[in-house]
C-alpha atoms as a PDB file:
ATOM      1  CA  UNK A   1      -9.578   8.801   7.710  1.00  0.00           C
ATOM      2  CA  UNK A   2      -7.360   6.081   7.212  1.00  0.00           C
ATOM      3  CA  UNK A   3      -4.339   7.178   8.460  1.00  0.00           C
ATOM      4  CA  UNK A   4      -5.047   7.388  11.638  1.00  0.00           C
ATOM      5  CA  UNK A   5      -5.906   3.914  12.175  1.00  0.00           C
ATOM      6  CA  UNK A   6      -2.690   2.667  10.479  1.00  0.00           C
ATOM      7  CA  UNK A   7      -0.618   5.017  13.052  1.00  0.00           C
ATOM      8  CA  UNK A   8      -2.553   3.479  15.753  1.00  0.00           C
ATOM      9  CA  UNK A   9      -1.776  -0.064  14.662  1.00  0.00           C
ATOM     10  CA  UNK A  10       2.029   0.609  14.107  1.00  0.00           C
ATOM     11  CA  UNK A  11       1.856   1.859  17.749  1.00  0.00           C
ATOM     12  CA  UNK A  12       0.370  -0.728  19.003  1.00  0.00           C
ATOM     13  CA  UNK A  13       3.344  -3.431  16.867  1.00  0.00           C
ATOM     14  CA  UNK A  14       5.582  -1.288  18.665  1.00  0.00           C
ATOM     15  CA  UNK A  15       4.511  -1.128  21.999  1.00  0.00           C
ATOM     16  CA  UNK A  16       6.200  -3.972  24.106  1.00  0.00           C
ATOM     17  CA  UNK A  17       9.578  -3.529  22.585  1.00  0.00           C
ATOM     18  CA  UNK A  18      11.507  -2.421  25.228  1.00  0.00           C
ATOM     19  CA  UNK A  19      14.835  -0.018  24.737  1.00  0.00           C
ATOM     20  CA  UNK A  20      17.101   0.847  23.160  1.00  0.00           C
ATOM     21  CA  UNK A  21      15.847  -1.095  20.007  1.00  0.00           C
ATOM     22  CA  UNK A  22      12.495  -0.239  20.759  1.00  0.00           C
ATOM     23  CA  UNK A  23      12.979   3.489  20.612  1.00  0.00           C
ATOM     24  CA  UNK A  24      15.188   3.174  17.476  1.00  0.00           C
ATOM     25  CA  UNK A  25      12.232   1.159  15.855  1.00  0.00           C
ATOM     26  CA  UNK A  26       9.596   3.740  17.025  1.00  0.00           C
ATOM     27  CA  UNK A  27      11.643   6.939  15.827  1.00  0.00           C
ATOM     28  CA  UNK A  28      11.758   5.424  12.464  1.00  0.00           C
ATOM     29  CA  UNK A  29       8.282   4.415  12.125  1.00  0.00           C
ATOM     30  CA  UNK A  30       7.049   7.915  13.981  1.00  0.00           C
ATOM     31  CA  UNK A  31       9.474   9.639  11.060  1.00  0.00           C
ATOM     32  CA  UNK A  32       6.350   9.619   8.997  1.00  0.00           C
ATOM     33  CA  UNK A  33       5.982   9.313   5.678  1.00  0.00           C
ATOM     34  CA  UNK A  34       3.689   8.800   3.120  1.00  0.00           C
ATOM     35  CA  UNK A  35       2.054   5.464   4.330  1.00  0.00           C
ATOM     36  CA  UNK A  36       1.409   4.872   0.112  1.00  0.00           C
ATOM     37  CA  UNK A  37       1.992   1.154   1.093  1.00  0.00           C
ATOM     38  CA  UNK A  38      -0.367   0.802   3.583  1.00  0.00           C
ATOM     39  CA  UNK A  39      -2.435   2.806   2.415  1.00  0.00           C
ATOM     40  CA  UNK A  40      -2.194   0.650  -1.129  1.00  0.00           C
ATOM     41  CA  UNK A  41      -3.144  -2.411   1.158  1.00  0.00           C
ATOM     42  CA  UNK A  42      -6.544  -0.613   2.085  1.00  0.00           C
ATOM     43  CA  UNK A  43      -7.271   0.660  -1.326  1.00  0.00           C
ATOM     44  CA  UNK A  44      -7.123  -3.049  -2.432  1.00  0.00           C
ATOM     45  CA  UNK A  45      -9.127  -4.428  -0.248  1.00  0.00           C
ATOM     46  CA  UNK A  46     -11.810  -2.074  -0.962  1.00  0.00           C
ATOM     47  CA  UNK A  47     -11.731  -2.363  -4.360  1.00  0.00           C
ATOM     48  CA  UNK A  48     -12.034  -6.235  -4.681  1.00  0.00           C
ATOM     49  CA  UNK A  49     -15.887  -5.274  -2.698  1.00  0.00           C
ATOM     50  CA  UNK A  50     -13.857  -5.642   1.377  1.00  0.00           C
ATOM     51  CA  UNK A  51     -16.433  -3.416   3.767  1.00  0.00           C
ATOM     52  CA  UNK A  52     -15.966  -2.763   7.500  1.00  0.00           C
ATOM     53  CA  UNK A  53     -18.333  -5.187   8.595  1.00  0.00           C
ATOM     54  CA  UNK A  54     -16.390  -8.226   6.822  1.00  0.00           C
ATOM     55  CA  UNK A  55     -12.578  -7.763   8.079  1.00  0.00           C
ATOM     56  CA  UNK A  56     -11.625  -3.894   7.806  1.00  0.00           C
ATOM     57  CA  UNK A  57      -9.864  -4.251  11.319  1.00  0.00           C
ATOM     58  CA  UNK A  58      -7.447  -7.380   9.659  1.00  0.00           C
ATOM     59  CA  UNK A  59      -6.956  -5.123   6.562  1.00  0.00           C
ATOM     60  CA  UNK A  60      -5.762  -2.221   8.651  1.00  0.00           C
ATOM     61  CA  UNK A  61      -3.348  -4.823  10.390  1.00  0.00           C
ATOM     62  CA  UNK A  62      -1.970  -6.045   7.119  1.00  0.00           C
ATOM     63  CA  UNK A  63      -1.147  -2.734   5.963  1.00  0.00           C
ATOM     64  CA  UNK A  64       0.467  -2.087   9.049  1.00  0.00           C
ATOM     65  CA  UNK A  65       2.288  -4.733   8.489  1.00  0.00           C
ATOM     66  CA  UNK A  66       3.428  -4.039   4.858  1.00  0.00           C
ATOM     67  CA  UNK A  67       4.633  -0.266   6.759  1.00  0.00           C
ATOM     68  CA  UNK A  68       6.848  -2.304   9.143  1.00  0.00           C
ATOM     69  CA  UNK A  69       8.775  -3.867   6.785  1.00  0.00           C
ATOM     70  CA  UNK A  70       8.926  -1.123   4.221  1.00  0.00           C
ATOM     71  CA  UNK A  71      10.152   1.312   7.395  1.00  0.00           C
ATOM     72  CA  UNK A  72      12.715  -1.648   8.442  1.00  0.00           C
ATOM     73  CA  UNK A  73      13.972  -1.501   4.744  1.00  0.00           C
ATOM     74  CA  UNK A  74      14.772   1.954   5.121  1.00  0.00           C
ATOM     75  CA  UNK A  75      16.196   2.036   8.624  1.00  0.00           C
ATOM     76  CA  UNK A  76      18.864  -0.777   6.904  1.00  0.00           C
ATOM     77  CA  UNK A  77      18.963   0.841   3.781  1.00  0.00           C
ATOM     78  CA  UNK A  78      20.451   3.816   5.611  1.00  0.00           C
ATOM     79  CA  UNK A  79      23.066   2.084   7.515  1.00  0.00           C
ATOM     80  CA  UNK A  80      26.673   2.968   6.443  1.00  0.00           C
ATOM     81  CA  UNK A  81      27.521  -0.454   4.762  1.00  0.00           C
ATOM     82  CA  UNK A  82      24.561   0.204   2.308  1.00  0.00           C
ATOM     83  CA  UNK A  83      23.711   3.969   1.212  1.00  0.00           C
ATOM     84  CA  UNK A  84      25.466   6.040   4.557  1.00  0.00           C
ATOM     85  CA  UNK A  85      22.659   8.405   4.327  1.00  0.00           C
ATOM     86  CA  UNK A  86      22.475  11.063   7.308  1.00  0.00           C
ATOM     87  CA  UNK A  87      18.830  12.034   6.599  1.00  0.00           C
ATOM     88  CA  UNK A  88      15.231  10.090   6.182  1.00  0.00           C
ATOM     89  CA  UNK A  89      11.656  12.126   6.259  1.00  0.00           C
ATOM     90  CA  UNK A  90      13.508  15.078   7.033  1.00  0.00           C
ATOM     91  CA  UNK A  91      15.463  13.881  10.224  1.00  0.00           C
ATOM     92  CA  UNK A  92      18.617  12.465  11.079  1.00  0.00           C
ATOM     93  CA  UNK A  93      18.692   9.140  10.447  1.00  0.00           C
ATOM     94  CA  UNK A  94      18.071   6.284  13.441  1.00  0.00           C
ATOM     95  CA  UNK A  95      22.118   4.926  12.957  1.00  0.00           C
ATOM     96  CA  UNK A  96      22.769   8.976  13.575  1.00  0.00           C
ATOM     97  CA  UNK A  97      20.429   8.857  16.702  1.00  0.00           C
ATOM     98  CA  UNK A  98      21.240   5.735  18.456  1.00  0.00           C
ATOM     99  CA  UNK A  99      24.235   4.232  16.557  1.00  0.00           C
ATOM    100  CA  UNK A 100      24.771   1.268  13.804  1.00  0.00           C
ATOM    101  CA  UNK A 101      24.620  -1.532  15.906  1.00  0.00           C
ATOM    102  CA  UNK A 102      21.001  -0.570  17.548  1.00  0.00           C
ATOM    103  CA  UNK A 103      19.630   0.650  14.608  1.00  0.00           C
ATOM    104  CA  UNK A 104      20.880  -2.655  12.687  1.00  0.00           C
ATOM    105  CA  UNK A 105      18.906  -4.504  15.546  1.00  0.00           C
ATOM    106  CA  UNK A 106      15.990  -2.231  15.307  1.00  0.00           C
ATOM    107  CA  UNK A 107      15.216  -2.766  11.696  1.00  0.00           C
ATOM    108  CA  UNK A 108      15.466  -7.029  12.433  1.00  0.00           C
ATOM    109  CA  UNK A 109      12.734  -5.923  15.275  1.00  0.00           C
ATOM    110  CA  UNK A 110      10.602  -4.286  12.867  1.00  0.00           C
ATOM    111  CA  UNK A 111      10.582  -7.151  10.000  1.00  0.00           C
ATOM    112  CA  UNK A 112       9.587  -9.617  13.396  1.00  0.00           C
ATOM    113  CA  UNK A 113       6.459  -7.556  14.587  1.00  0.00           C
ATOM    114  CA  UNK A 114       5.505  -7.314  10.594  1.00  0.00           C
ATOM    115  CA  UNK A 115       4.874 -11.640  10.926  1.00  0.00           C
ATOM    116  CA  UNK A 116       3.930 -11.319  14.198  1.00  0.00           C
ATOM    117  CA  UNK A 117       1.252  -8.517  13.508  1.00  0.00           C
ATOM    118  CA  UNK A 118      -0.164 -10.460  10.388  1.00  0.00           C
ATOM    119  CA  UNK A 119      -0.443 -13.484  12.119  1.00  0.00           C
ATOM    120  CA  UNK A 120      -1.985 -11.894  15.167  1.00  0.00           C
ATOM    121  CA  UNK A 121      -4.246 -10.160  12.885  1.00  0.00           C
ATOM    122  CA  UNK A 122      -5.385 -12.848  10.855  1.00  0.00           C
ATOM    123  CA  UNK A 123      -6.424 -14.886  13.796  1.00  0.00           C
ATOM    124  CA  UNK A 124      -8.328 -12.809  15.286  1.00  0.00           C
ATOM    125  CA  UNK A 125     -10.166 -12.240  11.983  1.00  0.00           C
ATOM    126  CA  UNK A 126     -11.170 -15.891  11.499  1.00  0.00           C
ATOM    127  CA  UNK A 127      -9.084 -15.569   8.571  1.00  0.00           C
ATOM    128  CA  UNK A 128      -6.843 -18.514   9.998  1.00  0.00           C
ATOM    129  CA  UNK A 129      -7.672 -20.282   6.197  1.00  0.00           C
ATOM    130  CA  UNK A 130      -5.926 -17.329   4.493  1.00  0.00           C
ATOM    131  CA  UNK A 131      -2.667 -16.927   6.763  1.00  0.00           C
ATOM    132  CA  UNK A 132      -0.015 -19.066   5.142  1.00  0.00           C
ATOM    133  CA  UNK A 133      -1.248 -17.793   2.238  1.00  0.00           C
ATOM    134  CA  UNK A 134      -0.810 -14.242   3.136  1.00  0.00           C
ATOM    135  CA  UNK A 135       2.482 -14.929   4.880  1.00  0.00           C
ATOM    136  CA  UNK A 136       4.161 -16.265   2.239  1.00  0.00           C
ATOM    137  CA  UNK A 137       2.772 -13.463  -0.058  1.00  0.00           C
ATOM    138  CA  UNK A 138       4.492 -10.316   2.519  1.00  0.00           C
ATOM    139  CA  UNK A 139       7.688 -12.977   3.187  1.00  0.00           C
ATOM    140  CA  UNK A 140       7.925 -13.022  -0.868  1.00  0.00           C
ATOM    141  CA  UNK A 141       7.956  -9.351  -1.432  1.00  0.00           C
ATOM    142  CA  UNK A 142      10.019  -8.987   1.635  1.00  0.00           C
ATOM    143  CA  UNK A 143      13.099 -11.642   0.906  1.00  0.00           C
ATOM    144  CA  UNK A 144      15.531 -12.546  -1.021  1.00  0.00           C
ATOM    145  CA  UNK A 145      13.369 -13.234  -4.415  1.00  0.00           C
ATOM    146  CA  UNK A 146      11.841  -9.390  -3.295  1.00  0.00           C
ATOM    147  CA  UNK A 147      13.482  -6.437  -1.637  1.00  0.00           C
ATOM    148  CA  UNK A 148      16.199  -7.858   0.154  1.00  0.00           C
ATOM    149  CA  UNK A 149      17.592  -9.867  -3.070  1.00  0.00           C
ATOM    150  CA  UNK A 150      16.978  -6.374  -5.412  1.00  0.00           C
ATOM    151  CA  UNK A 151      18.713  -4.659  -2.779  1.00  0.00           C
ATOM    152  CA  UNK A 152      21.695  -6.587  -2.985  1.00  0.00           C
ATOM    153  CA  UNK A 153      21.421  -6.272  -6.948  1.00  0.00           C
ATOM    154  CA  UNK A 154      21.677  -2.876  -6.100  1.00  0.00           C
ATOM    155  CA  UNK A 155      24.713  -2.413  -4.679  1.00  0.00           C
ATOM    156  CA  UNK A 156      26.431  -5.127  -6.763  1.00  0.00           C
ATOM    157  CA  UNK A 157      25.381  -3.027  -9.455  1.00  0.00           C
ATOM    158  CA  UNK A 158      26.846   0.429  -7.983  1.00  0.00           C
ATOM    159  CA  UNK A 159      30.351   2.022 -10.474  1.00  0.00           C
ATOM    160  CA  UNK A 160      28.873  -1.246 -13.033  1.00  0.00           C
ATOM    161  CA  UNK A 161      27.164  -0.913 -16.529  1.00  0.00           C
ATOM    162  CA  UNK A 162      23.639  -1.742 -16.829  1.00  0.00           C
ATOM    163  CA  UNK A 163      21.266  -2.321 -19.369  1.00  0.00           C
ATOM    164  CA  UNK A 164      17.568  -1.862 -19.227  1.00  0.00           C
ATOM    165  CA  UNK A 165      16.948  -4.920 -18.782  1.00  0.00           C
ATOM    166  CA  UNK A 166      18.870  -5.448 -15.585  1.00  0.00           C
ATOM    167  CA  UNK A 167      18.121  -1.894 -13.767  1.00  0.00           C
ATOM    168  CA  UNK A 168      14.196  -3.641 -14.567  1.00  0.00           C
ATOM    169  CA  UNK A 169      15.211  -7.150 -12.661  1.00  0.00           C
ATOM    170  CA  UNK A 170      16.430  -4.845  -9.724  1.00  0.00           C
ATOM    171  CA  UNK A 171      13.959  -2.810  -9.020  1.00  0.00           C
ATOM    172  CA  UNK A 172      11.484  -5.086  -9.827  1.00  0.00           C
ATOM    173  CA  UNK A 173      12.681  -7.328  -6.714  1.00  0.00           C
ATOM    174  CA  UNK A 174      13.867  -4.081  -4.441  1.00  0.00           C
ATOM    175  CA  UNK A 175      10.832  -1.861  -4.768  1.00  0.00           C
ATOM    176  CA  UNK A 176       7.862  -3.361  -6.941  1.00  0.00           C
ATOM    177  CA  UNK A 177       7.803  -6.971  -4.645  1.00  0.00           C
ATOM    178  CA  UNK A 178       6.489  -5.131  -1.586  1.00  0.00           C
ATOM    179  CA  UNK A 179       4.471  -2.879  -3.471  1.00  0.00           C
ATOM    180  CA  UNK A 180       2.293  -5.470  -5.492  1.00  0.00           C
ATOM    181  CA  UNK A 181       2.375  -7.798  -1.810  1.00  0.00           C
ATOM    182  CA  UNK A 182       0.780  -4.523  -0.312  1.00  0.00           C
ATOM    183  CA  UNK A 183      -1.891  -4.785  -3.050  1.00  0.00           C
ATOM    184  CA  UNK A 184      -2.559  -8.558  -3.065  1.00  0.00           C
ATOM    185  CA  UNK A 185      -2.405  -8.939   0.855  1.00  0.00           C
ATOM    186  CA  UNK A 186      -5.183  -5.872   0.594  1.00  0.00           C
ATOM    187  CA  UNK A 187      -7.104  -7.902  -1.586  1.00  0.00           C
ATOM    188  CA  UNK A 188      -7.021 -11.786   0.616  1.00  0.00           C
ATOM    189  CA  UNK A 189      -7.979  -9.822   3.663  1.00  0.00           C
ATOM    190  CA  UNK A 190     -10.894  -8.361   1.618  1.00  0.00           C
ATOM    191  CA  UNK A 191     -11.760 -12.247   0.589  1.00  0.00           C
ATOM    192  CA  UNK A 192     -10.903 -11.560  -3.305  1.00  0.00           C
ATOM    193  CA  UNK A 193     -10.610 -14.411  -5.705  1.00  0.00           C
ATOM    194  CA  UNK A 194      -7.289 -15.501  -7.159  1.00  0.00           C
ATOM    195  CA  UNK A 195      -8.153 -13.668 -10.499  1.00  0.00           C
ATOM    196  CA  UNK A 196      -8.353 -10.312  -8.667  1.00  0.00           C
ATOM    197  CA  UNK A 197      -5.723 -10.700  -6.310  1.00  0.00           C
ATOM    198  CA  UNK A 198      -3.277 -11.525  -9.330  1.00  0.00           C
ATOM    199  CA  UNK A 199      -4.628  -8.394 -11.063  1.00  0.00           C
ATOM    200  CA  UNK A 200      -4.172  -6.208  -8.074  1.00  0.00           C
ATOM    201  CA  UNK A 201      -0.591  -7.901  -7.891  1.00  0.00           C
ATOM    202  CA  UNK A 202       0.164  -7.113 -11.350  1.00  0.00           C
ATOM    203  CA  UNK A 203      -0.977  -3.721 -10.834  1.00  0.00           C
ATOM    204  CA  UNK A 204       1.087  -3.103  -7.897  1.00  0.00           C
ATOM    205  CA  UNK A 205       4.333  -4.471  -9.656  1.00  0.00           C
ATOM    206  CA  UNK A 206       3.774  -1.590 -12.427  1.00  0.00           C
ATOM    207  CA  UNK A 207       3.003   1.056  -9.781  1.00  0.00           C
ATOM    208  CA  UNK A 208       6.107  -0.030  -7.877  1.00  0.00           C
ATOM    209  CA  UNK A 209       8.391   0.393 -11.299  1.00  0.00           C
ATOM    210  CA  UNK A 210       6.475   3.617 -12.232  1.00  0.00           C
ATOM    211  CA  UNK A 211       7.191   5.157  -8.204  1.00  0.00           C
ATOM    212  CA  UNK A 212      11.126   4.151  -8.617  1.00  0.00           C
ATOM    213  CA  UNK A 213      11.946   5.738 -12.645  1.00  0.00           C
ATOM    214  CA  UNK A 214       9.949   8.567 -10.312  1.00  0.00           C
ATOM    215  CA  UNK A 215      12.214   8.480  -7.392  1.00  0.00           C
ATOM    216  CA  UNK A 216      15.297   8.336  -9.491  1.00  0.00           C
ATOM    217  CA  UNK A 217      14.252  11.075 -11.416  1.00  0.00           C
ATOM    218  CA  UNK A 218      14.066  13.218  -8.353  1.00  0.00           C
ATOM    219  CA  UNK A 219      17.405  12.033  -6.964  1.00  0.00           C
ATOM    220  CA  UNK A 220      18.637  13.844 -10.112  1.00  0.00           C
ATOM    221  CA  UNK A 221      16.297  16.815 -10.138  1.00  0.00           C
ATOM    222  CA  UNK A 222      14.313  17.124  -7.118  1.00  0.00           C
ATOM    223  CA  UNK A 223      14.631  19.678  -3.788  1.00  0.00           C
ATOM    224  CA  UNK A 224      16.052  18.106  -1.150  1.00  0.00           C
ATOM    225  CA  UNK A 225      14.156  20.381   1.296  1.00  0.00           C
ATOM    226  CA  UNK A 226      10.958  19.110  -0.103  1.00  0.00           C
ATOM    227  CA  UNK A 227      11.708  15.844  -0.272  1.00  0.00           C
ATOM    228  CA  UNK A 228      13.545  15.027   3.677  1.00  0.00           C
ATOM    229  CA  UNK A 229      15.893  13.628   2.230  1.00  0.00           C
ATOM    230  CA  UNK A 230      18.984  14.482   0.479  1.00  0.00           C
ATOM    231  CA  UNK A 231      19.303  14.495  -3.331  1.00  0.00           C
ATOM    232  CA  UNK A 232      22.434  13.423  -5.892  1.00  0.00           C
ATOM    233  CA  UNK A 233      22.929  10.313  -3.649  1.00  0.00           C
ATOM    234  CA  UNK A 234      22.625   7.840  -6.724  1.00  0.00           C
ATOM    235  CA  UNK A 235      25.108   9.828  -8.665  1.00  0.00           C
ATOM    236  CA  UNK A 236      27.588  10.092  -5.492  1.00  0.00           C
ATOM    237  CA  UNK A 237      27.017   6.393  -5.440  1.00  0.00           C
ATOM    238  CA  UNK A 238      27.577   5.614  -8.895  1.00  0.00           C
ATOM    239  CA  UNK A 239      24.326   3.748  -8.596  1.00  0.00           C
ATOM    240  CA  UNK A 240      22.327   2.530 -11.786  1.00  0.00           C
ATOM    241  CA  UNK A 241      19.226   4.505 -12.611  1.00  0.00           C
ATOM    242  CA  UNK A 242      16.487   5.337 -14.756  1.00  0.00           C
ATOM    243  CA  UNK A 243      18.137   8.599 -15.987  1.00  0.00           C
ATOM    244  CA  UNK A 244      21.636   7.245 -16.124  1.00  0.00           C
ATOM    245  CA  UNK A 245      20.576   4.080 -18.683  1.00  0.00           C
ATOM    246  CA  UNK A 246      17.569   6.344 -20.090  1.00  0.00           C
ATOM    247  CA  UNK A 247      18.447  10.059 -20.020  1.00  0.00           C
ATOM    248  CA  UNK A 248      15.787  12.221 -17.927  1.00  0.00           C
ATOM    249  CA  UNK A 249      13.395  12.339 -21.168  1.00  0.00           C
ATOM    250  CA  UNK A 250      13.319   8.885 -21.637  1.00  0.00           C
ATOM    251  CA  UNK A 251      12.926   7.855 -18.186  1.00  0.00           C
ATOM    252  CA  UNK A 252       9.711  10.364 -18.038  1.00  0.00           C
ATOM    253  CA  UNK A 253       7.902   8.695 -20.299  1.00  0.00           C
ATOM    254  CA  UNK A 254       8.951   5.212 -19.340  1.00  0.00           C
ATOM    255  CA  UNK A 255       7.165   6.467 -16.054  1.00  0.00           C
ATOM    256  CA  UNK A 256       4.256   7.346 -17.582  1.00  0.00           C
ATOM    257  CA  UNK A 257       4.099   4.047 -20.109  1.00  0.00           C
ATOM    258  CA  UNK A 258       4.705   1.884 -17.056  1.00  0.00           C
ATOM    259  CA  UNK A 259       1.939   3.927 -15.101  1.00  0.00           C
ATOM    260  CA  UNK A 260      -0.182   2.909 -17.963  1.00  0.00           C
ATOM    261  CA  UNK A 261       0.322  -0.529 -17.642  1.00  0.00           C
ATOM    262  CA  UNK A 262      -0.819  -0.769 -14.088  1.00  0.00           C
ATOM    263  CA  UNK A 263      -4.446   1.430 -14.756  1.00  0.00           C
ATOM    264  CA  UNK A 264      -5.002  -1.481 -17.208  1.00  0.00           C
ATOM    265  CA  UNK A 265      -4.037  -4.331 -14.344  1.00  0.00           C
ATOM    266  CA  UNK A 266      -7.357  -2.267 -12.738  1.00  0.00           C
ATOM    267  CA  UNK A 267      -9.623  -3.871 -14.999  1.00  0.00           C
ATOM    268  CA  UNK A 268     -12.391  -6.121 -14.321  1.00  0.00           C
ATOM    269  CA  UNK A 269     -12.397  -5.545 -10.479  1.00  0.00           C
ATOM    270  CA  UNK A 270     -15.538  -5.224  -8.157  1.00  0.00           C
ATOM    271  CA  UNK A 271     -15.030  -2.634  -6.412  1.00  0.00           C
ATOM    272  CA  UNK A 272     -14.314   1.118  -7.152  1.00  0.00           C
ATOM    273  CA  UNK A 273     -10.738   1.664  -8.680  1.00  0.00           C
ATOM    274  CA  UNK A 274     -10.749   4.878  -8.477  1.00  0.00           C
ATOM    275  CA  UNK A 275      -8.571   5.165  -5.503  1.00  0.00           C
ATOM    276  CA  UNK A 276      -6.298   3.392  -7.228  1.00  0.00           C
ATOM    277  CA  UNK A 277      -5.834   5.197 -10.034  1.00  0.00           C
ATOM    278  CA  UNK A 278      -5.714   8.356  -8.108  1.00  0.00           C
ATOM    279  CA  UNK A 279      -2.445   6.551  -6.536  1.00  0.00           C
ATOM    280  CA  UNK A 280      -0.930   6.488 -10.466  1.00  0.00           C
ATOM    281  CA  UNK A 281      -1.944  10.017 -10.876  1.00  0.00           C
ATOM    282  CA  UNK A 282      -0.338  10.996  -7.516  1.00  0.00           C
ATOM    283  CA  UNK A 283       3.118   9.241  -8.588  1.00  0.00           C
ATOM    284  CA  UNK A 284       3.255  11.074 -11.777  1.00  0.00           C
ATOM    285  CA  UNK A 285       2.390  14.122 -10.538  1.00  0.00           C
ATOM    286  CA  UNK A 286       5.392  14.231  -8.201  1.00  0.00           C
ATOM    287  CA  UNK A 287       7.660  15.311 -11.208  1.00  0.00           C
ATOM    288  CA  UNK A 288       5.592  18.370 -11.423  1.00  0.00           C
END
């Protein structure tokens, strides 16, 4: 039920961008994927008490939002002076398609229309009071103390020994920032206090960590088939991972420790959580 709605509010991000950036930013975001971001964003706001009536159609903006960026984090992660990767969601990727420097434009486009579509949103929503507050919370999970600064820990760290303790500070920046601003952003559009939208932030920080020991763990062992992407890309990279500071039995159960960490984050909330523990159980299960 949901899904639909955030499809038709990427479209409609996407709409007035004209060629060729425009189609490179489209074929990315029309890849697919599991919208577990946006979708995240919805959960939250649900589960802080957020009903149709009061907002839904800001909340569905918002997680569009958090999709742009995540998708524009990808299209640049792919590029050859980061990972070179030739496939995402099962196709070629958009530097493949239409070439580095349009796809290097494209994924600038898409981080725009994320700012512009949650400030368009929350404007329409009466929600003006919230805005900066919201802004800042996507621009943090987005930037330099988020994803773009653990990216660049991440290739600094590539061939480089690291402990525990630093593979945690970059993938706490590269993939848990946006995934605990997904949750808080779902929880300020659904007018939650600053008690539960730190709790739903704190619980999207351990889901984050919990999804990446995950997705390293099925770099090393996973099906590339099943996956759309290819596999043994952190290896061929000499990247720093969960397995390669852990072993692939250690890194398991970190998963499942950290997974544990964020159902107790749930506590104390409104709404129904049960969504969001079904997103833990989902994450773990992918090993199976």
């Amino acid at each position: 039920m949901e899904r639909p709605r955030i499809e038709a509010a990427l479209g409609h991000s996407l709409a007035h961008l004209a060629p060729p950036v425009g189609a490179a930013a489209a074929y990315s975001v029309r890849a697919g994927g599991k919208r577990i971001r946006p979708l995240l964003t919805l959960a939250c706001y649900r589960a802080v008490g957020g009903e149709p009536a009061d907002g839904d159609a800001m909340a569905v903006q918002a997680a569009a939002a958090v999709e742009l960026v995540h998708t524009y984090s990808l299209l640049h992660d792919d590029l050859p002076a980061m990972d070179d990767d030739q496939l995402r969601r099962g196709l070629p990727t958009a530097h493949r398609v239409y070439g580095v420097p349009v796809a290097t434009a494209a994924g600038a486009a898409l981080q725009e229309q994320a700012f512009l579509t949650l400030a368009r949103a929350a404007a329409e929503a009466g929600l003006a009071p919230r805005l900066p507050a919201m802004l800042r919370r996507l621009a943090v999970g987005a930037g330099v103390d988020g994803m773009v600064g653990g990216q660049y820990l991440d290739l600094e760290a590539e061939g480089k020994a690291v402990d525990g303790a630093g593979l945690e500070a970059i993938h706490r920046a590269k993939t848990a920032a946006l995934f605990a601003s997904a949750c808080a952003l779902g929880a300020m559009a659904g007018g939650g206090d600053s008690d539960q939208v730190e709790s739903l932030d704190g619980y999207g920080t351990y889901l984050g960590l919990a999804f990446q020991i995950v997705d390293d763990l099925l770099d090393e062992t996973g099906d590339a088939a099943r996956m759309g992407k290819a596999v043994g890309v952190d290896r061929r990279l000499a990247k720093a991972t969960y397995p390669s500071v852990y072993g692939i039995g250690a890194a398991r159960r970190l998963a499942e420790r950290v997974a544990g960490q964020a159902r107790a984050s749930l506590a104390g909330l409104d709404g129904d959580p049960s969504l969001l523990e079904a997103f833990l159980d989902y994450v773990l299960e992918r090993l199976d």
